[in-house]
C-alpha atoms as a PDB file:
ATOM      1  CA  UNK A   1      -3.326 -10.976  21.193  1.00  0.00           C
ATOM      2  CA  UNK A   2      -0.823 -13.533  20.251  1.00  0.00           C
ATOM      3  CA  UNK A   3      -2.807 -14.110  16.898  1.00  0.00           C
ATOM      4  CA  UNK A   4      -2.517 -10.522  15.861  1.00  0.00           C
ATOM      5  CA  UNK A   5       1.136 -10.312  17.197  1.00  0.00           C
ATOM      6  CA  UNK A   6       1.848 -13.528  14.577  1.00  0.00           C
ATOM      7  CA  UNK A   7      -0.327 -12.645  11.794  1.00  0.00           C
ATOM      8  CA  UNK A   8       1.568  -9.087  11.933  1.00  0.00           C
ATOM      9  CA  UNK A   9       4.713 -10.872  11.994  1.00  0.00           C
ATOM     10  CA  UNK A  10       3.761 -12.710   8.959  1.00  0.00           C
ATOM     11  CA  UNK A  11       2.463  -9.674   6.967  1.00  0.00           C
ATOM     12  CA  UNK A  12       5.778  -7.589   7.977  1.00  0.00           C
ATOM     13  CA  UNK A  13       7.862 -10.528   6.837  1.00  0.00           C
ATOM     14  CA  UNK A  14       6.086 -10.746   3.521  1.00  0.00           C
ATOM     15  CA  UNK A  15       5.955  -6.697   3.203  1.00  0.00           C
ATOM     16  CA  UNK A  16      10.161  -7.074   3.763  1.00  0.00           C
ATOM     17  CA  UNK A  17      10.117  -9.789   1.336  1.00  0.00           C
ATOM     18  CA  UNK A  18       8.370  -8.881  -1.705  1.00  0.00           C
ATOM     19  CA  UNK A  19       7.431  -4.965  -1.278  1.00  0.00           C
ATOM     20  CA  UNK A  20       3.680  -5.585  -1.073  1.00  0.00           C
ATOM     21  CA  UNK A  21       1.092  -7.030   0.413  1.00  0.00           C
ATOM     22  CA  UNK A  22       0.661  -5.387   3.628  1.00  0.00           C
ATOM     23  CA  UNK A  23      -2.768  -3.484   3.464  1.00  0.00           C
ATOM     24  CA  UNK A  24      -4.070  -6.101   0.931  1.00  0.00           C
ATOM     25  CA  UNK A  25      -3.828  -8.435   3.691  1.00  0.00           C
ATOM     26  CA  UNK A  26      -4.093  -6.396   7.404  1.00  0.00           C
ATOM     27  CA  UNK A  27      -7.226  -4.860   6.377  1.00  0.00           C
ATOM     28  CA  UNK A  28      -9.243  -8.163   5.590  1.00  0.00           C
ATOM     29  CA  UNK A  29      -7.716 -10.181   8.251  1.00  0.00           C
ATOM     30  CA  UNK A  30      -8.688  -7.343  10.945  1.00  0.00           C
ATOM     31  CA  UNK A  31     -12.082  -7.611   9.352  1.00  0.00           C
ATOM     32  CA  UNK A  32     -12.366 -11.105   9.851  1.00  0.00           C
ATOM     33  CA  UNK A  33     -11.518 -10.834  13.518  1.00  0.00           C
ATOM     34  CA  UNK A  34     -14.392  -8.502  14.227  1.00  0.00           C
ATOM     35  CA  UNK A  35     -12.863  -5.519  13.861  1.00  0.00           C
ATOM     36  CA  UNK A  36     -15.501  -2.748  12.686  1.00  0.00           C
ATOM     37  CA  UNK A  37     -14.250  -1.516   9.080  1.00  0.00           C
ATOM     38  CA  UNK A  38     -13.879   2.250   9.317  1.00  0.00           C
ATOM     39  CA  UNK A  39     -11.023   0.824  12.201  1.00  0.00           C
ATOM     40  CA  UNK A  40     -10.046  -1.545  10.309  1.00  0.00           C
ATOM     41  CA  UNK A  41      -8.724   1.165   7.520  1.00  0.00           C
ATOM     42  CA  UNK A  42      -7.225   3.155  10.392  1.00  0.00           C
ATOM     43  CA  UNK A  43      -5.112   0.683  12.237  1.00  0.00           C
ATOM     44  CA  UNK A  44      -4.493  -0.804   9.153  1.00  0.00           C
ATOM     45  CA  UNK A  45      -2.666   2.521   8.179  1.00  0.00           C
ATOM     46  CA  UNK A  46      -0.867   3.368  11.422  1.00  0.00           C
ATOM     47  CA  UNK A  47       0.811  -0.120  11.404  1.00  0.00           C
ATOM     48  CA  UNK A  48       2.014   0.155   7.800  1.00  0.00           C
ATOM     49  CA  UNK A  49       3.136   3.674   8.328  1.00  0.00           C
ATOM     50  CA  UNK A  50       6.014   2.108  10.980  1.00  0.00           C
ATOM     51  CA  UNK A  51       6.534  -0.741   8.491  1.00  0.00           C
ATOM     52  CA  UNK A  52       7.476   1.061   5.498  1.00  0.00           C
ATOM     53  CA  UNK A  53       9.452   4.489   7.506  1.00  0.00           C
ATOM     54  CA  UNK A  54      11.851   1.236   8.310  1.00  0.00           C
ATOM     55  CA  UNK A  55      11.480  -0.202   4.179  1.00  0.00           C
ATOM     56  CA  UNK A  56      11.634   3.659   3.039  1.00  0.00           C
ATOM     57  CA  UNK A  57      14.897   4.946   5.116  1.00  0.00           C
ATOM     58  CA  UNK A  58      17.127   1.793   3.883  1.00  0.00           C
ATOM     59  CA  UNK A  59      15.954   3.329   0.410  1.00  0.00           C
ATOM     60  CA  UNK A  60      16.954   6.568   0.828  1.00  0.00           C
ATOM     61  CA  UNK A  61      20.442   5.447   2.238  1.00  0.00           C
ATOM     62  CA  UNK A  62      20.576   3.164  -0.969  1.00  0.00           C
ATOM     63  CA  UNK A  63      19.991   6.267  -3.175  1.00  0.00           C
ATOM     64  CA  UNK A  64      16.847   4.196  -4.822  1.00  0.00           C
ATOM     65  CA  UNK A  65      14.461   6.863  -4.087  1.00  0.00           C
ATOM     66  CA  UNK A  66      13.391   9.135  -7.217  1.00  0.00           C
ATOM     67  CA  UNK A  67      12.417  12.270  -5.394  1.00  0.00           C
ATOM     68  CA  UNK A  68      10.745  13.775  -8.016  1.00  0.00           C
ATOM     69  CA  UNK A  69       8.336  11.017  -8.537  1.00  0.00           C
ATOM     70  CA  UNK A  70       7.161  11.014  -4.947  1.00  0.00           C
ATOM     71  CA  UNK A  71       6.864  14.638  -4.758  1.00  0.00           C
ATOM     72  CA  UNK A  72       4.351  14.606  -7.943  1.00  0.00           C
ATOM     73  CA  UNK A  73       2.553  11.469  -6.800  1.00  0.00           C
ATOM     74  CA  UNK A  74       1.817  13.129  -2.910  1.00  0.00           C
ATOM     75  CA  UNK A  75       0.941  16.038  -4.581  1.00  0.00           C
ATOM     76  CA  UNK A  76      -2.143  14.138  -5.967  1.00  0.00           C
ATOM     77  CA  UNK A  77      -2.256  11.522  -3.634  1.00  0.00           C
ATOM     78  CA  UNK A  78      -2.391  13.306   0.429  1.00  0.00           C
ATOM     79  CA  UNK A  79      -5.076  15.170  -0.797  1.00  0.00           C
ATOM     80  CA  UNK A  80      -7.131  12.099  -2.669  1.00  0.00           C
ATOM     81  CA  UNK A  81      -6.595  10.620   0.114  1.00  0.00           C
ATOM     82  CA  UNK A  82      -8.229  12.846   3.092  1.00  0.00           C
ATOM     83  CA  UNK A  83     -10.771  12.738   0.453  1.00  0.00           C
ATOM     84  CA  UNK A  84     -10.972   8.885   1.350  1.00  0.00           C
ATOM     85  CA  UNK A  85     -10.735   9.488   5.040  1.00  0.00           C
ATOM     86  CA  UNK A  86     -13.527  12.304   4.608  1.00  0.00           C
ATOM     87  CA  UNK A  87     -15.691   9.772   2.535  1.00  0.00           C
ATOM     88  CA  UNK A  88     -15.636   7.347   5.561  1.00  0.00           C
ATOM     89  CA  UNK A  89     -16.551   9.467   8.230  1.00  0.00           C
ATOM     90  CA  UNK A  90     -19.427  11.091   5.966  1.00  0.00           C
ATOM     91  CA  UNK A  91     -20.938   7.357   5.960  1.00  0.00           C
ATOM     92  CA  UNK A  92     -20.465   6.633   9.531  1.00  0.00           C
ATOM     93  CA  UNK A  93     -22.428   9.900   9.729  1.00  0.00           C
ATOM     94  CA  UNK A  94     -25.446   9.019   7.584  1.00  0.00           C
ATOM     95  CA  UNK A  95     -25.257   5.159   7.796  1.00  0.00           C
ATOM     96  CA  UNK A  96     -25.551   2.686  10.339  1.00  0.00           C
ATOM     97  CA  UNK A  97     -22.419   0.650  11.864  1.00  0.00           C
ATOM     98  CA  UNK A  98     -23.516  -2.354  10.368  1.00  0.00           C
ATOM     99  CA  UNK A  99     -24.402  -0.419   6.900  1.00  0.00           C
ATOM    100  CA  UNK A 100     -20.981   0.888   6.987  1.00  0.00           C
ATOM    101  CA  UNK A 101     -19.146  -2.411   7.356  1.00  0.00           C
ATOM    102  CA  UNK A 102     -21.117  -3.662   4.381  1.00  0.00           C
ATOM    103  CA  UNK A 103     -19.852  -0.891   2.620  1.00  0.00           C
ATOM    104  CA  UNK A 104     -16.566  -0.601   2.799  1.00  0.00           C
ATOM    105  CA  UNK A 105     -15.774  -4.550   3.089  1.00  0.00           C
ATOM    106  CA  UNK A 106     -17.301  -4.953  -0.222  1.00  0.00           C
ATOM    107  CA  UNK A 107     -15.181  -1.245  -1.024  1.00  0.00           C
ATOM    108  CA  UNK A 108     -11.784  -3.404   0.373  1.00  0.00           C
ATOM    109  CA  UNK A 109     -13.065  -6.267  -1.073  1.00  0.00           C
ATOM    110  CA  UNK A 110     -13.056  -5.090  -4.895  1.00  0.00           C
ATOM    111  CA  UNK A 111      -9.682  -3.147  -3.839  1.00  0.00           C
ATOM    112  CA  UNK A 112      -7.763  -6.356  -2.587  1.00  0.00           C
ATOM    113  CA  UNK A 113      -9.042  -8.007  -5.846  1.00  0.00           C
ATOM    114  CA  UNK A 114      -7.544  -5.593  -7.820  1.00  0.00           C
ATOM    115  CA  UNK A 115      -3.961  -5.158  -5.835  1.00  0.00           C
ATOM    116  CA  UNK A 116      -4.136  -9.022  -6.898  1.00  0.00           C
ATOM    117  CA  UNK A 117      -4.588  -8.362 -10.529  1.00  0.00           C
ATOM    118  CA  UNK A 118      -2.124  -5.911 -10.362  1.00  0.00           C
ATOM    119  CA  UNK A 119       0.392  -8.017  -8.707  1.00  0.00           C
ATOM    120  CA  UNK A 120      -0.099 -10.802 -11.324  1.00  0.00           C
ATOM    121  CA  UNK A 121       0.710  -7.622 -14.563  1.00  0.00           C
ATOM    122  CA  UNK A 122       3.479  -6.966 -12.802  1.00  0.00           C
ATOM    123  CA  UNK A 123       4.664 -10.559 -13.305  1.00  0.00           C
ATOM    124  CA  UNK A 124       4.515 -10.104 -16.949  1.00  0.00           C
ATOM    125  CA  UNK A 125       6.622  -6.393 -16.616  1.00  0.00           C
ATOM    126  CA  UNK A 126      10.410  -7.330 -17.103  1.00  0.00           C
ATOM    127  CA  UNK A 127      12.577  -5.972 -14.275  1.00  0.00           C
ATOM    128  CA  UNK A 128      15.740  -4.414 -15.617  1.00  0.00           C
ATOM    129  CA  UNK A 129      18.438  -3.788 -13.585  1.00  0.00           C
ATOM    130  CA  UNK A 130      19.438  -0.086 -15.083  1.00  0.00           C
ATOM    131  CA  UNK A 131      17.427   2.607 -16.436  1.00  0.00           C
ATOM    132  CA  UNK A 132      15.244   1.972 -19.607  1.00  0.00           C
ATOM    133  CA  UNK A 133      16.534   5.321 -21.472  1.00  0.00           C
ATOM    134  CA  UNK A 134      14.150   8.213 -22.116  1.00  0.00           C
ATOM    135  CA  UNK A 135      10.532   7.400 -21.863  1.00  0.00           C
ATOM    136  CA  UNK A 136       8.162  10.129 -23.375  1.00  0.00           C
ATOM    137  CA  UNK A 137      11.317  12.278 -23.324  1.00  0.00           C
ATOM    138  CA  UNK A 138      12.161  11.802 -19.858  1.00  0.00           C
ATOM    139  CA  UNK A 139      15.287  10.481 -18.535  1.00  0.00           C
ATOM    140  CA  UNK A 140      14.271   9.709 -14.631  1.00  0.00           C
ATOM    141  CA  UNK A 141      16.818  12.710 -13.869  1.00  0.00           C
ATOM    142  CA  UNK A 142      15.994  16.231 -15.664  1.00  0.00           C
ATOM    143  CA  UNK A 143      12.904  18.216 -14.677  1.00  0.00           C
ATOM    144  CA  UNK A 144       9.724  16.743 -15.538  1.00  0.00           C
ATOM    145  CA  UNK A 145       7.563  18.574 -18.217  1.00  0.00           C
ATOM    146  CA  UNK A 146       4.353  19.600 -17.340  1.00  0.00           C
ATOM    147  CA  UNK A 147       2.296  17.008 -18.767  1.00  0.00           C
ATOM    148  CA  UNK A 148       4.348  14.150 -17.031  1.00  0.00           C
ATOM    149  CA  UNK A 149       3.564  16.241 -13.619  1.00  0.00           C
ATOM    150  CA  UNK A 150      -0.016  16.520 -14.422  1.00  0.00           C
ATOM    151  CA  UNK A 151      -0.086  12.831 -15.472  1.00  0.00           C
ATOM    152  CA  UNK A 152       1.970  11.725 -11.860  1.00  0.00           C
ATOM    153  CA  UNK A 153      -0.284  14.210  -9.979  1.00  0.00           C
ATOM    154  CA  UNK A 154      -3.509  12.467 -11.187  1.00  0.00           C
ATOM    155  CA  UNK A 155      -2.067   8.738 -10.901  1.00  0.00           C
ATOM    156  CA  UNK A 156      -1.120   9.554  -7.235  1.00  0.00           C
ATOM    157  CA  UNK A 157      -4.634  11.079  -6.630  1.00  0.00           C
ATOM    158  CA  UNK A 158      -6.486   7.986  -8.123  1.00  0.00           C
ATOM    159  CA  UNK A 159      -4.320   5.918  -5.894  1.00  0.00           C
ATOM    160  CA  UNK A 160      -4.460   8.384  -3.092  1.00  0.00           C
ATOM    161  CA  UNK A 161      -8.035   7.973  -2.924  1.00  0.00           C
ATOM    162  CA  UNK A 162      -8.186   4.200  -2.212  1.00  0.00           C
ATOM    163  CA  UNK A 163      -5.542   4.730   0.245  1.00  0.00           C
ATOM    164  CA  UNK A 164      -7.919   6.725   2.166  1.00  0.00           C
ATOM    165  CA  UNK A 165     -11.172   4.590   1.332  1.00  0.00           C
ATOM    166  CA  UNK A 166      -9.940   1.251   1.898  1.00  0.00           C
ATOM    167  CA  UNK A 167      -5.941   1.539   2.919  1.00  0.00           C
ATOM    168  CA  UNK A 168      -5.254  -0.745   0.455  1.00  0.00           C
ATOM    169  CA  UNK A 169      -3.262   0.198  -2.763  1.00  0.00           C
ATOM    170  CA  UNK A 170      -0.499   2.487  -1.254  1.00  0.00           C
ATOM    171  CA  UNK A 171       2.235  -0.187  -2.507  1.00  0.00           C
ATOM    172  CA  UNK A 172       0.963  -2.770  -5.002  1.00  0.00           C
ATOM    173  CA  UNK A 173      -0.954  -0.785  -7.808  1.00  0.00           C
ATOM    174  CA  UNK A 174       1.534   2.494  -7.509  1.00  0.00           C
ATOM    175  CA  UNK A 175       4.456  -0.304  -8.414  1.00  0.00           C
ATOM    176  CA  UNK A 176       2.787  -1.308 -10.879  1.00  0.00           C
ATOM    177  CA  UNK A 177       2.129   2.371 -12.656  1.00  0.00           C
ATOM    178  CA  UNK A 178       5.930   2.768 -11.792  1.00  0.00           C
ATOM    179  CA  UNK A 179       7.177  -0.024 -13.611  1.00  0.00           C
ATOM    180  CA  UNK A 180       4.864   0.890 -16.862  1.00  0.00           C
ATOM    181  CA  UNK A 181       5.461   4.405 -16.988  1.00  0.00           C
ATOM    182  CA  UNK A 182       8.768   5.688 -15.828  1.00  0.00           C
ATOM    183  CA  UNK A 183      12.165   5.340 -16.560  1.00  0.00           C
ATOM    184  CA  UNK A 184      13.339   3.776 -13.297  1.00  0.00           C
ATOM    185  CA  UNK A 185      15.267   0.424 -12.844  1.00  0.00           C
ATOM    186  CA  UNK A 186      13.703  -2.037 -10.731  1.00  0.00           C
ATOM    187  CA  UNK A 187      14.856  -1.175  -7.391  1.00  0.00           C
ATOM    188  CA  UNK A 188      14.368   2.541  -8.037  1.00  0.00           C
ATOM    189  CA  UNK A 189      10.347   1.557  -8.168  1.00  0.00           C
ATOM    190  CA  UNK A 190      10.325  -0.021  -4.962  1.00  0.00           C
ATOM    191  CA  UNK A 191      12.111   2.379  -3.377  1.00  0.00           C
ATOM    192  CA  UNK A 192      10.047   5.270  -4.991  1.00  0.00           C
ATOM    193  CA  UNK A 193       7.037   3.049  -4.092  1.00  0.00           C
ATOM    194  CA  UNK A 194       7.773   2.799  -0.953  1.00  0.00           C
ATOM    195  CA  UNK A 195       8.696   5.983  -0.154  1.00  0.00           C
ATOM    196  CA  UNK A 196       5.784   7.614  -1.195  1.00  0.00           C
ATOM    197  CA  UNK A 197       3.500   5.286   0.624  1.00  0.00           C
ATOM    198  CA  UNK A 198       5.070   5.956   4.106  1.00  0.00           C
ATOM    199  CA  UNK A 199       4.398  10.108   3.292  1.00  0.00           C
ATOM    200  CA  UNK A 200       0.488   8.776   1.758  1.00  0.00           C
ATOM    201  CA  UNK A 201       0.052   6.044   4.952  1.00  0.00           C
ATOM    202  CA  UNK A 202       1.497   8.266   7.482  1.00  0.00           C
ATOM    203  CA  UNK A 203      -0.856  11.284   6.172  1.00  0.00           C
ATOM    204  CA  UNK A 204      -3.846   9.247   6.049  1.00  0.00           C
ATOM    205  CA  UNK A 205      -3.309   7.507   8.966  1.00  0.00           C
ATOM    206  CA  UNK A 206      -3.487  10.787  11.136  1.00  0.00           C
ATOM    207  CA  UNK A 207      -6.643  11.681   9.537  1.00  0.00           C
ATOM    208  CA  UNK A 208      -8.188   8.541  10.373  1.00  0.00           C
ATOM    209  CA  UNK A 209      -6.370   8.601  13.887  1.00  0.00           C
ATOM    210  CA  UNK A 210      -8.223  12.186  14.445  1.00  0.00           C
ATOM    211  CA  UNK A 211     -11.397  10.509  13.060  1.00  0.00           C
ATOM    212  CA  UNK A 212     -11.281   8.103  16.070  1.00  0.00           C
ATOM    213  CA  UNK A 213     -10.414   5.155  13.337  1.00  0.00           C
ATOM    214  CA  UNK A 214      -7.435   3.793  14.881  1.00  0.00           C
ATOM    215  CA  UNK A 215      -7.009   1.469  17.557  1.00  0.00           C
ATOM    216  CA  UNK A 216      -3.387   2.456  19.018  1.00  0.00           C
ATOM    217  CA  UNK A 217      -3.534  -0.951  21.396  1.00  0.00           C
ATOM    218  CA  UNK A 218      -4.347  -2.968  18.503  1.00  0.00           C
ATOM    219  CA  UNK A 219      -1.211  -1.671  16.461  1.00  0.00           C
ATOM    220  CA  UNK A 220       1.067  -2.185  18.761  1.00  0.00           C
ATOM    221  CA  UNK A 221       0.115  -5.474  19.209  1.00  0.00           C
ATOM    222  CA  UNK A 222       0.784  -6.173  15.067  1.00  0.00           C
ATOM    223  CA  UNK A 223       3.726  -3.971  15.558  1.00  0.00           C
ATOM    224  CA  UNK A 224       5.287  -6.402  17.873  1.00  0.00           C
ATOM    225  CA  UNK A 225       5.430  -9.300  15.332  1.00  0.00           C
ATOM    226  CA  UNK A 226       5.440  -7.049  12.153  1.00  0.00           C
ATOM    227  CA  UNK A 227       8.828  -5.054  12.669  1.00  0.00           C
ATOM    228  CA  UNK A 228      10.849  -7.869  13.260  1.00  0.00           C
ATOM    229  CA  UNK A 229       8.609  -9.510  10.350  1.00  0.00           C
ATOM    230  CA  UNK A 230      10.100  -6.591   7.884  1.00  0.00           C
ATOM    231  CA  UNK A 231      14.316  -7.216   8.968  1.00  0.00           C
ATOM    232  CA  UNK A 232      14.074 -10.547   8.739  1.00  0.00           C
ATOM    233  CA  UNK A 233      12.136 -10.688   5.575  1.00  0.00           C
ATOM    234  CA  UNK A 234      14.546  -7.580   4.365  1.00  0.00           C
ATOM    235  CA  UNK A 235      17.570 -10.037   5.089  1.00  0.00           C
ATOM    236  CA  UNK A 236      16.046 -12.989   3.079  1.00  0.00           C
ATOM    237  CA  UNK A 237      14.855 -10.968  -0.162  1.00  0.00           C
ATOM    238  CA  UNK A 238      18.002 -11.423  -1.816  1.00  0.00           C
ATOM    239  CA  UNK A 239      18.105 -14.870  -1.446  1.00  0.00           C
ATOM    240  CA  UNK A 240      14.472 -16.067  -2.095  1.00  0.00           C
ATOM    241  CA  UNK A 241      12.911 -15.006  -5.635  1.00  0.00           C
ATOM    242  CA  UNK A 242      10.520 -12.322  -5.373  1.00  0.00           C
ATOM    243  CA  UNK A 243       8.382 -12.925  -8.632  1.00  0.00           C
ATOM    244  CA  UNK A 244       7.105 -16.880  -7.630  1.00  0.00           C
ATOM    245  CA  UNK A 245       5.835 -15.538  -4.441  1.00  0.00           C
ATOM    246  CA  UNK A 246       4.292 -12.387  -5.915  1.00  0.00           C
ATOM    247  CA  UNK A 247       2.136 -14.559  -7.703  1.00  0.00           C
ATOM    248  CA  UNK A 248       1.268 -16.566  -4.752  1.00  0.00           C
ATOM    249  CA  UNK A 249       0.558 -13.659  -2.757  1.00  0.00           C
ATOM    250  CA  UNK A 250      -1.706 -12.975  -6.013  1.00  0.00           C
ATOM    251  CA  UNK A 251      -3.585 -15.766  -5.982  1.00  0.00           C
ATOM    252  CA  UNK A 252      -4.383 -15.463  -1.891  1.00  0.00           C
ATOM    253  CA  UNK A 253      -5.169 -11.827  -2.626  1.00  0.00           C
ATOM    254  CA  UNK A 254      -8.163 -12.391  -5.328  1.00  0.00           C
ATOM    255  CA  UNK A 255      -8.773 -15.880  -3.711  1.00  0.00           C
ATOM    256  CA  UNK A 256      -9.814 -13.021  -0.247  1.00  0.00           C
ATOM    257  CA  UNK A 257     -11.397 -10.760  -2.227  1.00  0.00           C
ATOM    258  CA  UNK A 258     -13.605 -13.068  -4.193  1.00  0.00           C
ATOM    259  CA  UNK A 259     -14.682 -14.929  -0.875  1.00  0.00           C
ATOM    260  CA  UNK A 260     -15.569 -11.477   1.091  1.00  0.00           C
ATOM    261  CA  UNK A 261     -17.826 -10.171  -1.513  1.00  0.00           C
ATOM    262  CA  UNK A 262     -19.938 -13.927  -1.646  1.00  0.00           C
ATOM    263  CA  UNK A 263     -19.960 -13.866   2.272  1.00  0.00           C
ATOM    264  CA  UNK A 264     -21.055 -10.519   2.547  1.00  0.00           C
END
């Protein structure tokens, strides 16, 4: 109990702190405990939906929510992402338990390398304070043509999907889309980001709840250390650079990854 309670602390203060890393790192660590995987997802998901309604209602107050953008990308991504939550309860159907865990650790696996690899691009993506100016002939404000919605739509589905697979990509992968392809300034992104990933997480989450994936006793227990984990790592973000721990959090991310598909 204390070792969850800590190691949620530790994952809210980082999720406060940089913006990502909570699913990356919840999912493998419940894993690791011997938590089954399709419960894994599903607690994983409840306890970052709390986390990030805390992250995403400081946003909105800020005004560093794009509404727009979240609308398009839950309009792919809810429904990609029951897709995921459907996908897991059609192998617990036709698998074993121990098949399943096989499957979907490797299935996390793969998707915690990748948040890692996406982390480390989003080093190399300059963070500007304002807007960038008109990007495909949209200014982050006026109406979105259709092709940009189509193109959100399908980015939040692809996303959406992983979400509801693995619970991992919600935050560090969409960021990473947001920085390359829309006119927002740097704390727009994470504010967009994050506000879209408590309406995906929340969503998800209650599908896997109603799937029987989510052990309520075991997220309160992560709650415990993880919400005071988010306000104090909140308070400190100004203060400590973001970018040098990013890549840290990088390295530990593929470093996981890489060493649950050799042990599995």
């Amino acid at each position: 109990m204390v070792e969850m309670a800590l190691f949620g602390l530790l994952v809210g203060f980082l999720v406060g702190l940089t913006g990502v890393g909570g699913g990356s790192l919840m999912s493998p660590f419940l894993l690791s405990v011997g938590v089954p995987a399709p419960t894994a997802i599903g607690t994983d998901l409840a306890y970052a939906t709390i986390t990030k309604l805390f992250g995403s209602a400081q946003h909105r107050r800020q005004r560093s929510v794009n509404l727009q953008v979240v609308a398009y990308l839950a309009l792919g991504s809810v429904p990609a992402g029951l897709l995921g939550v459907y996908t897991v309860d059609r192998l617990e159907r036709i698998y074993s338990a121990r098949s399943v865990d096989g499957i979907l650790g490797t299935a996390i696996a793969a998707v915690v390398i990748l948040a890692g690899l996406s982390l480390i691009a989003r080093h190399f993506i300059p963070e500007k304070p304002g807007r960038r100016g008109k990007i495909g002939g949209w200014d982050g404000q006026s109406p979105m043509s259709l092709r940009r919605k189509a193109l959100t739509t399908a980015l939040g589905a692809i996303g959406g999907y992983l979400v509801g697979l693995t619970s991992i990509g919600s935050g560090t992968m969409i960021a990473v889309i947001l920085l390359l392809v829309y006119p927002l300034s740097s704390v727009e992104v994470v504010g967009t980001d994050v506000a879209h990933a408590t309406i995906l997480s929340f969503t998800v989450g209650l599908a896997h709840a109603l799937s029987g994936n989510v052990s309520f006793e075991i997220t309160g227990i992560l709650l415990l250390g993880g919400i005071p984990g988010v306000l104090i790592g909140s308070r400190l973000a100004r203060a400590v650079p973001g970018r040098p721990l990013r890549l840290l959090l990088a390295a530990m991310l593929i470093f996981v990854g890489v060493r649950m598909i050799l042990s599995g």
